[in-house]
Protein backbone atom coordinates (compact mmCIF):
# COMPACT_ATOMS: atom_id res chain seq x y z
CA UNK A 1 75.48 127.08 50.32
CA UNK A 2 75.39 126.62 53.92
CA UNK A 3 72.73 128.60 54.89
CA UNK A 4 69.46 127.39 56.42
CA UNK A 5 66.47 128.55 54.06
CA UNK A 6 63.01 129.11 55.70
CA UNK A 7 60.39 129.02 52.94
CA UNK A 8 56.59 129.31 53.54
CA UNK A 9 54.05 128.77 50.78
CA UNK A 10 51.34 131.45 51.61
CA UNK A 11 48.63 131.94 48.98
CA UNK A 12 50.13 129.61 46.26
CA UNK A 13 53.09 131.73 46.67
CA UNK A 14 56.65 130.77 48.45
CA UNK A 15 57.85 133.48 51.06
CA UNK A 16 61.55 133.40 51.51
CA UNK A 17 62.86 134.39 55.03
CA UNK A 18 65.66 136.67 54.05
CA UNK A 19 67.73 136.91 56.73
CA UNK A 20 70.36 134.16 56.53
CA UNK A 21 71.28 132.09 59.00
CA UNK A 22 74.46 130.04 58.98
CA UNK A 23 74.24 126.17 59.84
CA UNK A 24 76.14 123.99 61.84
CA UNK A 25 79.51 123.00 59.72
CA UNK A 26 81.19 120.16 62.35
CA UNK A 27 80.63 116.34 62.00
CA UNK A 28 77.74 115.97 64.38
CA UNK A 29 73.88 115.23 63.71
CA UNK A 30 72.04 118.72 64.86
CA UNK A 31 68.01 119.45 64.93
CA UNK A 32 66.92 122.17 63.32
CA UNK A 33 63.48 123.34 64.78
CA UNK A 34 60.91 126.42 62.84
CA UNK A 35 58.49 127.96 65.29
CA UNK A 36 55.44 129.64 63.84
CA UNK A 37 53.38 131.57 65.73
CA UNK A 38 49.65 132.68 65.29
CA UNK A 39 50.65 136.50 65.43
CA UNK A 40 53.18 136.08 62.47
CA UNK A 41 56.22 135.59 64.31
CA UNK A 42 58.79 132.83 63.93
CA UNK A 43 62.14 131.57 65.49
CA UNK A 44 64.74 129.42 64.06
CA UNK A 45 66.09 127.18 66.67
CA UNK A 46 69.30 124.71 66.39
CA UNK A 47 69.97 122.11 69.12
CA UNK A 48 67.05 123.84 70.98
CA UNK A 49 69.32 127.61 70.82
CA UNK A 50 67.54 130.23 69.18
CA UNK A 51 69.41 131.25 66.32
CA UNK A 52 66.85 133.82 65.10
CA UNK A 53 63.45 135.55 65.27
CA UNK A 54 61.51 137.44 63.57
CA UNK A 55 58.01 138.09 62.30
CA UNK A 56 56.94 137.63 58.70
C-alpha cells in the first residue's frame, strides 16, 4: 500500500495510528519526519510540511 504507517510499541503492545496518510508517489528521495510530544500529541511531517497531527 502506499500509505505511511505510524506504529508505537506502548506497554509491549503496538499502537497503530489510524488515520492514513498518503505518501509521496513521484521519483524523488523525500524525508519523512514523526514528532512525539510529551503531552501525547504527534505530527507527521514530509519534506518538513505537516501532513498530519494528532494526539494518541
Amino acid at each position: 500500500t502506499k500509505k505511511v504507517h505510524a506504529i508505537l510499541t506502548y506497554n509491549g503492545t503496538n499502537q497503530l495510528i489510524k488515520k492514513d496518510v498518503p505518501c509521496e508517489t513521484d521519483q524523488l528521495t523525500h524525508v519523512y519526519t514523526f514528532v512525539l510530544r510529551p503531552d501525547a500529541t504527534y505530527t507527521i511531517l514530509i519534506d518538513n510540511v505537516e501532513k498530519q497531527t494528532g494526539s494518541l
